[in-house]
PDB file of N, CA and C in Angstrom:
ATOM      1  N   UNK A   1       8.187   5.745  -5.110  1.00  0.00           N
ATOM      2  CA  UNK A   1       7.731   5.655  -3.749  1.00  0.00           C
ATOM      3  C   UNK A   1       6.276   6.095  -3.691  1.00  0.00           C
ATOM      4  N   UNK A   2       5.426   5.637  -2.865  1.00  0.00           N
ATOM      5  CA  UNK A   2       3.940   5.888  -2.839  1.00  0.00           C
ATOM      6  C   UNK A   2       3.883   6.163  -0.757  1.00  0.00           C
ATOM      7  N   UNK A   3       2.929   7.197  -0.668  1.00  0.00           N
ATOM      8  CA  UNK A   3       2.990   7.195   0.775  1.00  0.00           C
ATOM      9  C   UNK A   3       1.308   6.972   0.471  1.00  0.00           C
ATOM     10  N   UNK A   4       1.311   6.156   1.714  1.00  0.00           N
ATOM     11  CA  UNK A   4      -0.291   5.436   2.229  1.00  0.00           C
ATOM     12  C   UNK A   4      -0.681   6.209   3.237  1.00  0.00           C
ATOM     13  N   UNK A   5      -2.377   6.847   3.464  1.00  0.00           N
ATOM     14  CA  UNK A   5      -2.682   7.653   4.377  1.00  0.00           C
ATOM     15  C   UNK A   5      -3.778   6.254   4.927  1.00  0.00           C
ATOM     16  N   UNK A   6      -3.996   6.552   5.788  1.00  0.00           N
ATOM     17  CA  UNK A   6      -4.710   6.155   6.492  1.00  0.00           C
ATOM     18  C   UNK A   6      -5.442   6.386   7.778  1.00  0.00           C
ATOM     19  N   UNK A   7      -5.987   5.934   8.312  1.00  0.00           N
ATOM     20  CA  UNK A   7      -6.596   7.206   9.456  1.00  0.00           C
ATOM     21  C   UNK A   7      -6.094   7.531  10.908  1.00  0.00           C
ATOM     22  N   UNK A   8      -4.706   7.145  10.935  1.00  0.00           N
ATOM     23  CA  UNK A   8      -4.111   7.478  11.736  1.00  0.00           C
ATOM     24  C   UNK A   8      -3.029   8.223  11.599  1.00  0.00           C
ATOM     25  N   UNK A   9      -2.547   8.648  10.469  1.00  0.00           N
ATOM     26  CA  UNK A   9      -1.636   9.203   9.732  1.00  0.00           C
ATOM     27  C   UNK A   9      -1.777   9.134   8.459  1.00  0.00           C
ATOM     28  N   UNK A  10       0.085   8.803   8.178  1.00  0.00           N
ATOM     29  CA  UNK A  10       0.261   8.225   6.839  1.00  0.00           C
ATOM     30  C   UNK A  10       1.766   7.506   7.127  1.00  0.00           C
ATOM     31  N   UNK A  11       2.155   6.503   6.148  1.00  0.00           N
ATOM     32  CA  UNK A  11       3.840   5.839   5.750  1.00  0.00           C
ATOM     33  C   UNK A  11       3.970   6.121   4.720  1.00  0.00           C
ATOM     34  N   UNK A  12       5.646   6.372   4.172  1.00  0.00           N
ATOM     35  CA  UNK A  12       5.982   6.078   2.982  1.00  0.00           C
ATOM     36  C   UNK A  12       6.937   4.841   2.512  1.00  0.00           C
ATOM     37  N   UNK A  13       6.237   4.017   1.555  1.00  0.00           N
ATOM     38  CA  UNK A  13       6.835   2.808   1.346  1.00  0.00           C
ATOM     39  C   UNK A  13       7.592   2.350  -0.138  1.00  0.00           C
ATOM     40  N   UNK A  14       7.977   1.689  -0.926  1.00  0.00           N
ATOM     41  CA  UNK A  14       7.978   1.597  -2.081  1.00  0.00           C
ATOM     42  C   UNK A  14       6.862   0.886  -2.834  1.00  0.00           C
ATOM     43  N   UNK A  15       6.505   1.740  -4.220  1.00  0.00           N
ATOM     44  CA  UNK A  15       5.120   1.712  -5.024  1.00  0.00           C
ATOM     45  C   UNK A  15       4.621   0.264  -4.923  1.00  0.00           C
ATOM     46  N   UNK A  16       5.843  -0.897  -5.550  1.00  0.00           N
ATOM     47  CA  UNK A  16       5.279  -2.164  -5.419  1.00  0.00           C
ATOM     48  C   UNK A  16       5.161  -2.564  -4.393  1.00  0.00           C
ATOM     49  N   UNK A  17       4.995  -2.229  -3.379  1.00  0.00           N
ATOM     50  CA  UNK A  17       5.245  -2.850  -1.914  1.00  0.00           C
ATOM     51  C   UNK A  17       3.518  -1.688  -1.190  1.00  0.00           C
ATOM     52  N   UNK A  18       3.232  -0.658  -2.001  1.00  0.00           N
ATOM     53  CA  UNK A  18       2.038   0.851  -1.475  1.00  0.00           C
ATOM     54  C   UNK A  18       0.853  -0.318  -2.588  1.00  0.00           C
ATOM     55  N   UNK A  19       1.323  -1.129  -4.021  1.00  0.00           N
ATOM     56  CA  UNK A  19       0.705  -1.676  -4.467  1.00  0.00           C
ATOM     57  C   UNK A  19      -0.804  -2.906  -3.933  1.00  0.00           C
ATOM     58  N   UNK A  20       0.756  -3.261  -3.585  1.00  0.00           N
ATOM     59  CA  UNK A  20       0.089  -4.917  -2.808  1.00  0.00           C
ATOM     60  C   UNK A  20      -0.546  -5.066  -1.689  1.00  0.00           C
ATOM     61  N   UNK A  21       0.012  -3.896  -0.797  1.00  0.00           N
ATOM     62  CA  UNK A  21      -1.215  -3.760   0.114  1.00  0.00           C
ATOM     63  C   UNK A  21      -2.797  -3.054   0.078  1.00  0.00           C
ATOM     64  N   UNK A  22      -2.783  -2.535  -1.134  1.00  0.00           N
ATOM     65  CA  UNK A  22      -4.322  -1.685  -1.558  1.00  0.00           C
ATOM     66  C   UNK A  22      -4.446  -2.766  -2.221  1.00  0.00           C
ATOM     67  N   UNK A  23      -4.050  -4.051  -3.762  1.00  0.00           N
ATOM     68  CA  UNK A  23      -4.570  -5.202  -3.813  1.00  0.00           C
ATOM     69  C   UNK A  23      -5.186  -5.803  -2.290  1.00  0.00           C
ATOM     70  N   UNK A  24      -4.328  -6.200  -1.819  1.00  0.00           N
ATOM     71  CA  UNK A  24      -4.378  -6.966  -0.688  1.00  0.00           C
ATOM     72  C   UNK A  24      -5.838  -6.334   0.445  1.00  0.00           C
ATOM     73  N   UNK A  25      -6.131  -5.306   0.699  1.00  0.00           N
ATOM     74  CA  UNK A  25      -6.861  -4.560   1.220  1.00  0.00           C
ATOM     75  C   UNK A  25      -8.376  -4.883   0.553  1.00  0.00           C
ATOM     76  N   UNK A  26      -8.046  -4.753  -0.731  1.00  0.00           N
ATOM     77  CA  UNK A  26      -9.116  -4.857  -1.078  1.00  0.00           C
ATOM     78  C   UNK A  26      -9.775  -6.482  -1.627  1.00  0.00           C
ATOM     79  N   UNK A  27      -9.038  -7.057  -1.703  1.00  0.00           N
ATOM     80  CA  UNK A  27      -8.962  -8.536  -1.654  1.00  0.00           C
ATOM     81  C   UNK A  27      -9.998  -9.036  -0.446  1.00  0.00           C
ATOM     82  N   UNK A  28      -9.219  -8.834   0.196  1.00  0.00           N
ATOM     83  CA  UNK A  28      -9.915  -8.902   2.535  1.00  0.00           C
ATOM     84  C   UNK A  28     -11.048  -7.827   2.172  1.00  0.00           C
ATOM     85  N   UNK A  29     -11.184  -7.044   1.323  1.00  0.00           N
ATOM     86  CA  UNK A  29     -12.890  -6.563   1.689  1.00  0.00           C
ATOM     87  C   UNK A  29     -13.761  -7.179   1.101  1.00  0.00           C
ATOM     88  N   UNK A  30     -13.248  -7.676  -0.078  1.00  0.00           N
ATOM     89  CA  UNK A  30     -14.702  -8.481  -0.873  1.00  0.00           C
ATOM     90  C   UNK A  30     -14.638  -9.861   0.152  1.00  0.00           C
ATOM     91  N   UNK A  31     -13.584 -10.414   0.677  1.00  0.00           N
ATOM     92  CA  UNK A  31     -14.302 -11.639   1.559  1.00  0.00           C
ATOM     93  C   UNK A  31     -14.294 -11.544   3.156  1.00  0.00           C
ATOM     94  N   UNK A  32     -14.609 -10.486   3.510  1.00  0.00           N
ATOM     95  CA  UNK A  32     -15.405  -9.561   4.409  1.00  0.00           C
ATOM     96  C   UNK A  32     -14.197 -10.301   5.435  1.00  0.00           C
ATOM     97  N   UNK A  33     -12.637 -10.128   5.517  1.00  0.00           N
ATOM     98  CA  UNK A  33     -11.664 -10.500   6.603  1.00  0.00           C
ATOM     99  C   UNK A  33     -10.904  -9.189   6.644  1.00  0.00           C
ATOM    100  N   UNK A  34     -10.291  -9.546   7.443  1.00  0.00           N
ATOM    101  CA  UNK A  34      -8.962  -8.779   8.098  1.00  0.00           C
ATOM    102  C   UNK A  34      -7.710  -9.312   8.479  1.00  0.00           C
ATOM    103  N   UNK A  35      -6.441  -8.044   8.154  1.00  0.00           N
ATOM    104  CA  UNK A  35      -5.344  -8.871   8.609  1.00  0.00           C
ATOM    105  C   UNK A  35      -4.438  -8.149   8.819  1.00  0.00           C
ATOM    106  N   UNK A  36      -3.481  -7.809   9.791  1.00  0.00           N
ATOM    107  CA  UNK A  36      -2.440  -7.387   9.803  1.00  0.00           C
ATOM    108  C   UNK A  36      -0.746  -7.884   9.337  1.00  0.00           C
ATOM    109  N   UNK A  37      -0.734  -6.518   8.544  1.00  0.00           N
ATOM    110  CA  UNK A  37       0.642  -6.346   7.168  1.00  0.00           C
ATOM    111  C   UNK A  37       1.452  -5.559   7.841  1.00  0.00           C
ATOM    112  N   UNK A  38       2.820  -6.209   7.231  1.00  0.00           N
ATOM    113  CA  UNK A  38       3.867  -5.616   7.933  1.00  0.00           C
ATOM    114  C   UNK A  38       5.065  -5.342   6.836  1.00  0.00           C
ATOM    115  N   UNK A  39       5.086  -4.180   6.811  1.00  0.00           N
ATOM    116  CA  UNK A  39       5.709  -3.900   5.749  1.00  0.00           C
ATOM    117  C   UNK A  39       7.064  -2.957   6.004  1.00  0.00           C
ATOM    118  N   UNK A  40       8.076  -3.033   5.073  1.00  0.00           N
ATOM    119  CA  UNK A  40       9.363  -1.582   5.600  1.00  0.00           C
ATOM    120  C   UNK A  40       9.063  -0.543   4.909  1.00  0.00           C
ATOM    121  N   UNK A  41       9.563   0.394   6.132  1.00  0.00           N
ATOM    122  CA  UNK A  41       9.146   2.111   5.540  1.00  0.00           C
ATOM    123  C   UNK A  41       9.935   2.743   5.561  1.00  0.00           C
ATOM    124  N   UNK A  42       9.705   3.984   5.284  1.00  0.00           N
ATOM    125  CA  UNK A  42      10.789   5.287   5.697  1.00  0.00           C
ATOM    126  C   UNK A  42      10.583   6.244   6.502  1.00  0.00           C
ATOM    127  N   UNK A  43      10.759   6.133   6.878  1.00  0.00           N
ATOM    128  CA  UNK A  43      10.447   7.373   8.959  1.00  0.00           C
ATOM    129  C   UNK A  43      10.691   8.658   8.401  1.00  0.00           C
ATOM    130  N   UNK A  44       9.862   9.275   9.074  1.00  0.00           N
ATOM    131  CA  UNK A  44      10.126  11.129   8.811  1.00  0.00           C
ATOM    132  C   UNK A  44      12.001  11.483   9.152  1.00  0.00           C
ATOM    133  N   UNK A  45      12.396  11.067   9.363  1.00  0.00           N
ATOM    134  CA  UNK A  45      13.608  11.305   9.299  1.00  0.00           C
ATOM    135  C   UNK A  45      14.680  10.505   8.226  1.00  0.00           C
ATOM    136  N   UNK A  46      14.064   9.904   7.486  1.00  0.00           N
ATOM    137  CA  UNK A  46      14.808   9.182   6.292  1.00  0.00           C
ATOM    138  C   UNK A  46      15.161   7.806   6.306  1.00  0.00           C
ATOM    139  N   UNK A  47      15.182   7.332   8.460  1.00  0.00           N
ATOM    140  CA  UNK A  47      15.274   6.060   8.038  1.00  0.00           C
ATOM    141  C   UNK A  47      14.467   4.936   7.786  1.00  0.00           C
ATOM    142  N   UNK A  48      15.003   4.135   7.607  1.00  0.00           N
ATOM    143  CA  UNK A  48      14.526   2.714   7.647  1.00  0.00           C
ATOM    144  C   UNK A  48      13.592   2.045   8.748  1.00  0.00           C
ATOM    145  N   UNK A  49      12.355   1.494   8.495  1.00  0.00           N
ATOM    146  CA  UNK A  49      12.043   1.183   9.915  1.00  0.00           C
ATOM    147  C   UNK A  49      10.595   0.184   8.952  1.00  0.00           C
ATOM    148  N   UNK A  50       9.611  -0.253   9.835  1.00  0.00           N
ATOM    149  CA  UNK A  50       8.377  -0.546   9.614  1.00  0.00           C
ATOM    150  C   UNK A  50       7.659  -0.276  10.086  1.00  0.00           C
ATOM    151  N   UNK A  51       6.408  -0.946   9.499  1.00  0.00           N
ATOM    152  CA  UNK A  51       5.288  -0.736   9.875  1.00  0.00           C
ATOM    153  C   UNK A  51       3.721  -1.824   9.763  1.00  0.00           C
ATOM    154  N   UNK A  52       3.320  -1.837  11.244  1.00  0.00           N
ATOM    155  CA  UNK A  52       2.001  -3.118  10.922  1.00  0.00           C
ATOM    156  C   UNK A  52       0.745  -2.175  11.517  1.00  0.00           C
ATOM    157  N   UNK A  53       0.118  -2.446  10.064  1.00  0.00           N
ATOM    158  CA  UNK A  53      -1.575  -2.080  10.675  1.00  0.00           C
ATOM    159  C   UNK A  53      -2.090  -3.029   9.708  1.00  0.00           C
ATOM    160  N   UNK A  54      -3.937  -3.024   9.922  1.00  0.00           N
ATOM    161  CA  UNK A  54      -4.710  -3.625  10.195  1.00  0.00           C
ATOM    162  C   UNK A  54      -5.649  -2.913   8.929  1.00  0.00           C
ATOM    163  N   UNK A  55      -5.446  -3.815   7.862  1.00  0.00           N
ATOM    164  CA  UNK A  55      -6.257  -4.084   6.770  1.00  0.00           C
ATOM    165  C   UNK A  55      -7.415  -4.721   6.248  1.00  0.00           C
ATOM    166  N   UNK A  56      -9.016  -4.462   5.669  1.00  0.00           N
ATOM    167  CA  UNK A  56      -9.577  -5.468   5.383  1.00  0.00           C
ATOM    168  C   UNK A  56     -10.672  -4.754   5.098  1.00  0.00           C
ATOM    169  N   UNK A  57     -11.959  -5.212   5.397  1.00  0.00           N
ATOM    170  CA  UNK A  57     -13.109  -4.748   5.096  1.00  0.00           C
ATOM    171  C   UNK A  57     -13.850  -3.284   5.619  1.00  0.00           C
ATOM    172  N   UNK A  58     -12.786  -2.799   6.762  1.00  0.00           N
ATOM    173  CA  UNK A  58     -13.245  -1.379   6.538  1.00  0.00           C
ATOM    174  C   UNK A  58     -12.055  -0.545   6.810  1.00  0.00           C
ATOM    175  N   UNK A  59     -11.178  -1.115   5.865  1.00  0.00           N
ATOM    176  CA  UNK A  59     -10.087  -0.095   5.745  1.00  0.00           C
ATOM    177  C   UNK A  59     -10.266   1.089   4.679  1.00  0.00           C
ATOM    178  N   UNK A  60      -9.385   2.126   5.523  1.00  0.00           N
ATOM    179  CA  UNK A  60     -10.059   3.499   4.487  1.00  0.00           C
ATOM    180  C   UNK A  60      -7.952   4.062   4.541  1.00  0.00           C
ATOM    181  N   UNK A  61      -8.040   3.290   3.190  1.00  0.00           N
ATOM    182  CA  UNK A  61      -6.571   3.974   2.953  1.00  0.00           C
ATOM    183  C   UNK A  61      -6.459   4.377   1.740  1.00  0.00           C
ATOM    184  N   UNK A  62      -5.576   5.270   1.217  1.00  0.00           N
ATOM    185  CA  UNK A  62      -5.339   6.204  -0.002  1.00  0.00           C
ATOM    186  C   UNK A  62      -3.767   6.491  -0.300  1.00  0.00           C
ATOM    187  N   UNK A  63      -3.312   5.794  -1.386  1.00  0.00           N
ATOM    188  CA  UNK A  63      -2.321   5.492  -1.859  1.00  0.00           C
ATOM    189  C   UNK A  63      -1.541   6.546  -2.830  1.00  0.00           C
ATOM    190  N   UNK A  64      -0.941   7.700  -2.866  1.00  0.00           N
ATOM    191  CA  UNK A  64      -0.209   8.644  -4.097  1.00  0.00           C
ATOM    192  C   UNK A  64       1.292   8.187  -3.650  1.00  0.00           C
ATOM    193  N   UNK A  65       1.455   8.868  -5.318  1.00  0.00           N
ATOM    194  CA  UNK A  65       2.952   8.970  -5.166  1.00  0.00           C
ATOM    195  C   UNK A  65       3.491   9.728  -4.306  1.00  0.00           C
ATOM    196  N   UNK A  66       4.645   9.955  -3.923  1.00  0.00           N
ATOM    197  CA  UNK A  66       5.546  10.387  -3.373  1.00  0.00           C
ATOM    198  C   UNK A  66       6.954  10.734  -3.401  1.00  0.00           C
ATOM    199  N   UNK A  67       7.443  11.990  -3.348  1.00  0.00           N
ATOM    200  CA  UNK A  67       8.810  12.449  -4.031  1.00  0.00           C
ATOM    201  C   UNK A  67       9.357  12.608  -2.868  1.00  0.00           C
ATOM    202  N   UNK A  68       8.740  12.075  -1.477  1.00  0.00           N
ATOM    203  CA  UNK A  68      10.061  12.644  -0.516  1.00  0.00           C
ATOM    204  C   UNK A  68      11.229  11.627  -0.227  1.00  0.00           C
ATOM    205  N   UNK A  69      11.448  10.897  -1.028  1.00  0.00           N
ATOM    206  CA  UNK A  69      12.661  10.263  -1.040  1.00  0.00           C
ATOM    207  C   UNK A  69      12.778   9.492  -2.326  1.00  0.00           C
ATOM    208  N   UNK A  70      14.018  10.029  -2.823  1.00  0.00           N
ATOM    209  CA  UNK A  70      14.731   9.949  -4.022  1.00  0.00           C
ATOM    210  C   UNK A  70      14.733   7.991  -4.419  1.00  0.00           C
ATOM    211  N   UNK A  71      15.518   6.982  -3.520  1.00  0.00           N
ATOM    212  CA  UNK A  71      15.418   5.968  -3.862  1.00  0.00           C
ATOM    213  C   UNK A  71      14.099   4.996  -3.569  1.00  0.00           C
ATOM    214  N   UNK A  72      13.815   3.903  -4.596  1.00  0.00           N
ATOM    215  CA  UNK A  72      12.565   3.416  -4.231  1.00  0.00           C
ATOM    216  C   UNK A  72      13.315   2.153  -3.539  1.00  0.00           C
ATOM    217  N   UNK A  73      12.024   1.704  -2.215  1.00  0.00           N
ATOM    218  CA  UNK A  73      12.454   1.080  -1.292  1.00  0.00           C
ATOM    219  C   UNK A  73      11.473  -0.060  -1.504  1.00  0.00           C
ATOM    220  N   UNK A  74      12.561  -1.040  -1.882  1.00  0.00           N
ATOM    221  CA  UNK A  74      11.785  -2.340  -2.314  1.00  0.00           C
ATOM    222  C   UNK A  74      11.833  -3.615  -1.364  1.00  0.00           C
ATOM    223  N   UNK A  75      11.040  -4.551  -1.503  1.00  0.00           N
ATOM    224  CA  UNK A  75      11.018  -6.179  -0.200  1.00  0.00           C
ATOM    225  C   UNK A  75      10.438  -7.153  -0.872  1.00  0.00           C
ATOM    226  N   UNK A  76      11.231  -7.211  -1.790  1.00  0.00           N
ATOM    227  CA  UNK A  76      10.773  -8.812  -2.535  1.00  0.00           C
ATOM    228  C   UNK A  76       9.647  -9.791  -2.273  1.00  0.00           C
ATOM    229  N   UNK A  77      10.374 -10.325  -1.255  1.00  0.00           N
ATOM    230  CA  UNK A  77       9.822 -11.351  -0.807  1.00  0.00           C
ATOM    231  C   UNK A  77       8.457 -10.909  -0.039  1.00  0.00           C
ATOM    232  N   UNK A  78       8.329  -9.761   0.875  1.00  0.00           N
ATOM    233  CA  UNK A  78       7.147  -9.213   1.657  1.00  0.00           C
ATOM    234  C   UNK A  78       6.293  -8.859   0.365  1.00  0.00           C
ATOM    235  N   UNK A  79       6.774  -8.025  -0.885  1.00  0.00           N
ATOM    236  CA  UNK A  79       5.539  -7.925  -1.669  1.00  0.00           C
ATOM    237  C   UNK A  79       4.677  -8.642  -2.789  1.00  0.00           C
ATOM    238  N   UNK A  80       5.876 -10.296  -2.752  1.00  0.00           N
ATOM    239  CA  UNK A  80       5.137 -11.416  -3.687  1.00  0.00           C
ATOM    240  C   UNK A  80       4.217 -12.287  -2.366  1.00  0.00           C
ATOM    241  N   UNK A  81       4.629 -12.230  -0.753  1.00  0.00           N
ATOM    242  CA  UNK A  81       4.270 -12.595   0.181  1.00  0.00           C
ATOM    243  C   UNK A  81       2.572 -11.435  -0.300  1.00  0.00           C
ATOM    244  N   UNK A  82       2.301 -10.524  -0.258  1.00  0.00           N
ATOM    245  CA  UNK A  82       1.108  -9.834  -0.107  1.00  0.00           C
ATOM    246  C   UNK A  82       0.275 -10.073  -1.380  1.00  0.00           C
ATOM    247  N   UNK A  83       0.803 -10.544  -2.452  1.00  0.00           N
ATOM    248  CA  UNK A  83       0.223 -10.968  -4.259  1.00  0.00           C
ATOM    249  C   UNK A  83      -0.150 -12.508  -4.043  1.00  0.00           C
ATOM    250  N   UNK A  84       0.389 -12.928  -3.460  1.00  0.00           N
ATOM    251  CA  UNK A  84       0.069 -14.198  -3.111  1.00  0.00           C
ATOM    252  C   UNK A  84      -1.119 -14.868  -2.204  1.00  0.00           C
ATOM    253  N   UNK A  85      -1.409 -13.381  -1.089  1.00  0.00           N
ATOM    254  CA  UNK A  85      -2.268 -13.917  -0.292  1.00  0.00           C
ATOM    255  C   UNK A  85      -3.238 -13.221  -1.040  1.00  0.00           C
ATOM    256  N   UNK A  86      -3.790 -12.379  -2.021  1.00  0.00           N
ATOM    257  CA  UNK A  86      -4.717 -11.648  -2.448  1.00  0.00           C
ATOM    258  C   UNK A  86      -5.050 -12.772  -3.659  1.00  0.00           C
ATOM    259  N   UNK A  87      -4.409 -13.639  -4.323  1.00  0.00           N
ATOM    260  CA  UNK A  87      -4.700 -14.461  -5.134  1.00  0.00           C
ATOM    261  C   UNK A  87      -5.360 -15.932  -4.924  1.00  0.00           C
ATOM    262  N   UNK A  88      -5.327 -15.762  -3.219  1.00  0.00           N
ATOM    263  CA  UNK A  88      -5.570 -16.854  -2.279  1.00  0.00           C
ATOM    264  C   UNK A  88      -7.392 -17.334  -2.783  1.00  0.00           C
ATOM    265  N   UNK A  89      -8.026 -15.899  -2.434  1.00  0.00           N
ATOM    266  CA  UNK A  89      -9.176 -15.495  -2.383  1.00  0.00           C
ATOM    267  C   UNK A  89     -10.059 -16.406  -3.555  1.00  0.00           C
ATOM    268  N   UNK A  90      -9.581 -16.780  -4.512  1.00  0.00           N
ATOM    269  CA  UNK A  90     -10.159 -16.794  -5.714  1.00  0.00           C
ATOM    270  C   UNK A  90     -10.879 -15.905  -6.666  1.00  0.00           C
ATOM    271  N   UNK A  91     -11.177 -14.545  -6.475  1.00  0.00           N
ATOM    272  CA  UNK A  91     -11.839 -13.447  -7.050  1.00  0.00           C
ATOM    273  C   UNK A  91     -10.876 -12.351  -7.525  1.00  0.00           C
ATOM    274  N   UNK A  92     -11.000 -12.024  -8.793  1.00  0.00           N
ATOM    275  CA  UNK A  92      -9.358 -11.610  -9.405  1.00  0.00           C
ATOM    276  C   UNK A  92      -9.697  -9.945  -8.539  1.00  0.00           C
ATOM    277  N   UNK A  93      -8.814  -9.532  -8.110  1.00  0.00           N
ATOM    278  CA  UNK A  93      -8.657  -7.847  -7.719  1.00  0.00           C
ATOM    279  C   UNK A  93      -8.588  -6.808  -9.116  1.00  0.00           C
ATOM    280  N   UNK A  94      -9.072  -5.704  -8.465  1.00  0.00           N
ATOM    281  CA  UNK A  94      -9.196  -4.526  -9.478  1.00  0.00           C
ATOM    282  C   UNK A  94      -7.247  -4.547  -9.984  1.00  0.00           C
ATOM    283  N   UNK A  95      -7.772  -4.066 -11.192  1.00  0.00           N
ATOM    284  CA  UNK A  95      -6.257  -3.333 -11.688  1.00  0.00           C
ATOM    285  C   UNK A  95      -6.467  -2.320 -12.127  1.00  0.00           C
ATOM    286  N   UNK A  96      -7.299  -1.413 -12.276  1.00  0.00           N
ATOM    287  CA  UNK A  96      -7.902  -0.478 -12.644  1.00  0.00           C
ATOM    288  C   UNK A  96      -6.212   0.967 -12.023  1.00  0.00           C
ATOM    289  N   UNK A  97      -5.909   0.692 -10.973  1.00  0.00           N
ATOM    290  CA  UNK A  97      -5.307   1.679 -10.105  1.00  0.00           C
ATOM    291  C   UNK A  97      -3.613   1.873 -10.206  1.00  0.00           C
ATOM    292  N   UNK A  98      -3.890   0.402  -9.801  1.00  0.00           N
ATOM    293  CA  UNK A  98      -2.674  -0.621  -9.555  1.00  0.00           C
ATOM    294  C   UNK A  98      -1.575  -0.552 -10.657  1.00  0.00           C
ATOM    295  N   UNK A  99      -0.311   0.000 -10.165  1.00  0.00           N
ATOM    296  CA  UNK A  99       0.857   0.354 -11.094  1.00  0.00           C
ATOM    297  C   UNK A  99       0.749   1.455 -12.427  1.00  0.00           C
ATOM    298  N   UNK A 100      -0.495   2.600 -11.801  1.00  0.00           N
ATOM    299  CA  UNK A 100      -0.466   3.394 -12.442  1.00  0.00           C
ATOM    300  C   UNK A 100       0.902   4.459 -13.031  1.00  0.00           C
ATOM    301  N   UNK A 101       1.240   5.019 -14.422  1.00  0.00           N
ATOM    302  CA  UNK A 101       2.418   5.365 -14.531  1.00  0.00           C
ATOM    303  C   UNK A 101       2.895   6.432 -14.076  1.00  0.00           C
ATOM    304  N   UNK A 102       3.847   7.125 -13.294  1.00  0.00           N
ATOM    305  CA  UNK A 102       4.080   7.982 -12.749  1.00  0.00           C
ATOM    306  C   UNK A 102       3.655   9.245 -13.839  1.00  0.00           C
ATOM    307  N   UNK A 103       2.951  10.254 -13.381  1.00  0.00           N
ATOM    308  CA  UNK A 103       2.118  11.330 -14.113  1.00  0.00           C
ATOM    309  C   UNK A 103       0.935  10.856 -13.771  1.00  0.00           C
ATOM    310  N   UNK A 104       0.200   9.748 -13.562  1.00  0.00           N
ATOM    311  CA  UNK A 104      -0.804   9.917 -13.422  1.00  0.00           C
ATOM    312  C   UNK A 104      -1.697  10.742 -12.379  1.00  0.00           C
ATOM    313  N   UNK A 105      -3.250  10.610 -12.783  1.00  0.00           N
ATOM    314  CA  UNK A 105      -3.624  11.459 -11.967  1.00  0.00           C
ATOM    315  C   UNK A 105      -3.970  10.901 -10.280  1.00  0.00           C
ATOM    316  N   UNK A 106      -3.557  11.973  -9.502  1.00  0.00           N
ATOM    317  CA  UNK A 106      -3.307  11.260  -7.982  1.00  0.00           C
ATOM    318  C   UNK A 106      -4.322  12.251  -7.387  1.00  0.00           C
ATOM    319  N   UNK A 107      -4.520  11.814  -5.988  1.00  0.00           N
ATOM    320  CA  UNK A 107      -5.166  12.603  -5.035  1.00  0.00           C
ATOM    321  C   UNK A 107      -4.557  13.644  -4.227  1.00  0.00           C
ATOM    322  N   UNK A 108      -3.445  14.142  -5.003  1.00  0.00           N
ATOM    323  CA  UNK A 108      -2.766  15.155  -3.939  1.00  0.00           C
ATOM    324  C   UNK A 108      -3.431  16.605  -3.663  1.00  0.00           C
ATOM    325  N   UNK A 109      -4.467  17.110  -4.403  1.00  0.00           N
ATOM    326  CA  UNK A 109      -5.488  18.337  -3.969  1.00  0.00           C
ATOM    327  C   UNK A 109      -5.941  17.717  -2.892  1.00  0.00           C
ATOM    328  N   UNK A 110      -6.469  16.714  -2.272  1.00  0.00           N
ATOM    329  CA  UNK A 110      -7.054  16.859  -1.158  1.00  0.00           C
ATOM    330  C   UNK A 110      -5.949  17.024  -0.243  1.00  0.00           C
ATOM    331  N   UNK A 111      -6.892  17.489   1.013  1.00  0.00           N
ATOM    332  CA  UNK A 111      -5.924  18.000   2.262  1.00  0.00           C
ATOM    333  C   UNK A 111      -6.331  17.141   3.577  1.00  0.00           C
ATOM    334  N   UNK A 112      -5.175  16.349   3.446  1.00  0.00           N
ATOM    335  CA  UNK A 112      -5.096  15.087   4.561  1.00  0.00           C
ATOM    336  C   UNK A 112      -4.872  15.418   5.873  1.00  0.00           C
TER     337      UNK A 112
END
């Protein structure tokens, strides 16, 4: 699970699904658009629910792992739907980040 901060909070989603929208994000910044993603989450209370905000050229979001819930919460189809539109672009996206292995190093010292 990866929780996404962003500047109105934060969600927690599953990694391949926290993936495709920082591809996707950053995809829409090199060709200077925007778009709203809608993705399923997990609510401070454990359940199930979603979530749509507004991604693109001046999105400021930050992606770590996350241990507050044990199973990873996956959407097939919504996260080959978000690989698909980032491949749209023609300009390959960083992988530099992307499906880093759990241990890696994250941003959790800062204080959100």
């Amino acid at each position: 699970m990866k929780r996404i901060f962003h500047p109105g909070g934060s969600i927690v989603t599953g990694s391949d699904l926290a993936d495709a929208v920082m591809l996707y994000a950053e995809a829409l910044g090199n060709r200077r658009e925007t778009d709203v993603v809608d993705i399923p989450v997990i609510s401070e209370d454990g359940s199930p629910g979603r979530a749509q905000f507004l991604i693109g050229a001046s999105s400021q979001l930050v992606s770590v792992t996350s241990a507050d819930v044990l199973s990873e919460l996956t959407e097939t189809a919504t996260t080959e739907a978000l690989y698909l539109k980032v491949s749209r672009g023609g300009r390959p996206p960083s992988s530099v980040w992307a499906g880093a292995a759990v241990g890696s190093p994250q941003f959790d010292e800062f204080d959100y």
